[in-house]
C-alpha atoms as a PDB file:
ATOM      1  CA  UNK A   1       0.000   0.000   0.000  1.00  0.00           C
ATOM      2  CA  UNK A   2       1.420   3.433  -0.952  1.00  0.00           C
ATOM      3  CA  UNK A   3       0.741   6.792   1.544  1.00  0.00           C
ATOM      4  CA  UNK A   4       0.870  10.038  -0.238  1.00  0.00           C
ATOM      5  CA  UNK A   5       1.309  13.073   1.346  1.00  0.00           C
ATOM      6  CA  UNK A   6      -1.926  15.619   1.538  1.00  0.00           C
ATOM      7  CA  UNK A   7      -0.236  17.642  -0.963  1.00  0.00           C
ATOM      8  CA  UNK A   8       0.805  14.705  -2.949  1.00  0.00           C
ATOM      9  CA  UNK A   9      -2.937  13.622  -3.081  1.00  0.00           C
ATOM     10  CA  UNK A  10      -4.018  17.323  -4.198  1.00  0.00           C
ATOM     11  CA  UNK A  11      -2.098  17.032  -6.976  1.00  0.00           C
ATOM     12  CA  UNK A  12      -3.107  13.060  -7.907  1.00  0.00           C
ATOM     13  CA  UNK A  13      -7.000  14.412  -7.770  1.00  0.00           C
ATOM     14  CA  UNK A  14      -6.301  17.270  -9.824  1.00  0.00           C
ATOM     15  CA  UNK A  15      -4.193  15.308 -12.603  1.00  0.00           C
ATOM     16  CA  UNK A  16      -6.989  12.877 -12.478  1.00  0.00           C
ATOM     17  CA  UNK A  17      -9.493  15.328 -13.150  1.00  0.00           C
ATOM     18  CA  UNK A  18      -8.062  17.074 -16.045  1.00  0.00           C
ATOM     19  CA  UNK A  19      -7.043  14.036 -17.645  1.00  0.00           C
ATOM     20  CA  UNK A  20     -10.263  11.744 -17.322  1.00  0.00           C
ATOM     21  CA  UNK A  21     -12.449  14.007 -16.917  1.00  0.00           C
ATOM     22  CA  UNK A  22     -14.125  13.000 -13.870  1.00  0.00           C
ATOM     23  CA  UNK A  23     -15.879  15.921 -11.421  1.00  0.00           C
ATOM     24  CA  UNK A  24     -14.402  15.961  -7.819  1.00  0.00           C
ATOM     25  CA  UNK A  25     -17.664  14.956  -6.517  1.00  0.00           C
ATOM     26  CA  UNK A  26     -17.376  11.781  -8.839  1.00  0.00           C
ATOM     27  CA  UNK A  27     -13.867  11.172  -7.568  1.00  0.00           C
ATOM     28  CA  UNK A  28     -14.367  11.518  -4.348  1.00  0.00           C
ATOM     29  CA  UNK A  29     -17.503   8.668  -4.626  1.00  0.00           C
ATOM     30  CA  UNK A  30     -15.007   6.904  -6.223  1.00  0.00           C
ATOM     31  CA  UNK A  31     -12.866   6.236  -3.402  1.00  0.00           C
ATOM     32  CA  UNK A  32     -15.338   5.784  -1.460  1.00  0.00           C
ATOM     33  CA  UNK A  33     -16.892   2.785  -3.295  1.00  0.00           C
ATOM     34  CA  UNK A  34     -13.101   1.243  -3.512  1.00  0.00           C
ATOM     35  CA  UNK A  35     -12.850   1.732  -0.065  1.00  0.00           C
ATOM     36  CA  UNK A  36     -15.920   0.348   1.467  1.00  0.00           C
ATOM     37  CA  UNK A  37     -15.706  -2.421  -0.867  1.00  0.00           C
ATOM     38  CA  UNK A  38     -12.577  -3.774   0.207  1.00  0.00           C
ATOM     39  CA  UNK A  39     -13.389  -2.844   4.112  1.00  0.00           C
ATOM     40  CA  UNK A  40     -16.449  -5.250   3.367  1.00  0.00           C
ATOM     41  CA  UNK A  41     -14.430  -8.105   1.719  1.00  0.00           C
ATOM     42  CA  UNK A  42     -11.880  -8.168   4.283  1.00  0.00           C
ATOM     43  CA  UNK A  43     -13.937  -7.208   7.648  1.00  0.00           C
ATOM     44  CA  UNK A  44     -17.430  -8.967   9.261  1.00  0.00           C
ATOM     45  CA  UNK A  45     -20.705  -6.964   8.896  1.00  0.00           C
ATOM     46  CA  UNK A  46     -21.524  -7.105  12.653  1.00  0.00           C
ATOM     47  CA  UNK A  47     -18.289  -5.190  12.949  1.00  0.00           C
ATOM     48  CA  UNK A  48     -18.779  -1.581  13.923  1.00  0.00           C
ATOM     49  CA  UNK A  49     -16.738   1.100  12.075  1.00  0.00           C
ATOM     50  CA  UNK A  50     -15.664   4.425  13.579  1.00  0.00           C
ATOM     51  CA  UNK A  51     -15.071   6.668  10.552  1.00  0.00           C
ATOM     52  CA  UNK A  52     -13.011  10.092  11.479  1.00  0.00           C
ATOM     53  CA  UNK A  53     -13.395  12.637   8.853  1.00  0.00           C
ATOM     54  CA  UNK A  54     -11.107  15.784   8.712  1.00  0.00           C
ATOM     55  CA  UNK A  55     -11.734  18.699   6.953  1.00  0.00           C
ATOM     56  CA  UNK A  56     -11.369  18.832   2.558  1.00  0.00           C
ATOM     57  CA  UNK A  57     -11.932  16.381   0.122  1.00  0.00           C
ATOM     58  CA  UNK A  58     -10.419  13.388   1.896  1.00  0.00           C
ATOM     59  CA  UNK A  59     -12.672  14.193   4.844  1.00  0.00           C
ATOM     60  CA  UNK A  60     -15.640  14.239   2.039  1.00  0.00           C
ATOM     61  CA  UNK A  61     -14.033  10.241   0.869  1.00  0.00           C
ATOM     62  CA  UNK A  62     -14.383   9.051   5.068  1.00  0.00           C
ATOM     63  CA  UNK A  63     -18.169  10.075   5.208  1.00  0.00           C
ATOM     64  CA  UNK A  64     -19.210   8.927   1.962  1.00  0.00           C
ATOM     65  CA  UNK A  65     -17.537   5.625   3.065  1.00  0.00           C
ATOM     66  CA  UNK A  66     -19.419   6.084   6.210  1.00  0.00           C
ATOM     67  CA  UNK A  67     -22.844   6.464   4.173  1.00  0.00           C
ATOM     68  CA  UNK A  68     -22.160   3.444   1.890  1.00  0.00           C
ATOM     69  CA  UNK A  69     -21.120   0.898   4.943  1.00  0.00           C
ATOM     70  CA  UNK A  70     -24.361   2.019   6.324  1.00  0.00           C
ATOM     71  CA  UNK A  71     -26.260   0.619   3.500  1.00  0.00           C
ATOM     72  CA  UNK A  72     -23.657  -2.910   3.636  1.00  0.00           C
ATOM     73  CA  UNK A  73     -25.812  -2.557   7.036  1.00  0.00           C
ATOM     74  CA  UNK A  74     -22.509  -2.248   8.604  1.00  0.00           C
ATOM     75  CA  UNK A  75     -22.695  -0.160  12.187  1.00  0.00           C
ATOM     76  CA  UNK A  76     -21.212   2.814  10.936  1.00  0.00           C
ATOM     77  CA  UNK A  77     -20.439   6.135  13.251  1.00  0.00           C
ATOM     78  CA  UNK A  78     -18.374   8.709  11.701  1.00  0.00           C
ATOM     79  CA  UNK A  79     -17.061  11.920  13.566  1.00  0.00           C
ATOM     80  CA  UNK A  80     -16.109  14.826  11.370  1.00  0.00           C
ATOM     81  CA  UNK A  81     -13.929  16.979  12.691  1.00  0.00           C
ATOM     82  CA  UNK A  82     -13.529  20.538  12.636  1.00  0.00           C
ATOM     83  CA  UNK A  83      -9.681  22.320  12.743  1.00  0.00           C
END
């Protein structure tokens, strides 16, 4: 698994949406759906998930996670947090 930098990702989103197109709303779902799918394949339904979401786009990826593994029905709580 690879970590980027918030700066690094900034600039990964933006490349990818001049060169796809793709809106940042789109994007963002996009992660999301990657996300909770492999948190789904990997992890037990009765599970419950505590989702913290910071501020900016990658806070905007946690809670639409959060929102999807609500619909798994996973026991989703997500905190977003304010700086």
């Amino acid at each position: 698994m690879k970590i980027f930098r918030s700066d690094q990702v900034r600039e990964i989103d933006a490349l990818t949406m001049t060169h796809e197109p793709v809106a940042s709303i789109d994007l963002m779902e996009r992660a999301a759906r990657r996300l909770a799918g492999w948190y789904v394949r990997h992890f037990h339904t009765d599970r419950k998930v505590i989702i913290f979401a910071g501020p900016g786009n990658n806070g905007g990826d946690a809670l639409a996670m959060a929102r999807l593994l609500a619909w798994v029905p996973m026991r989703a709580v997500s905190f977003s947090l304010v700086i």
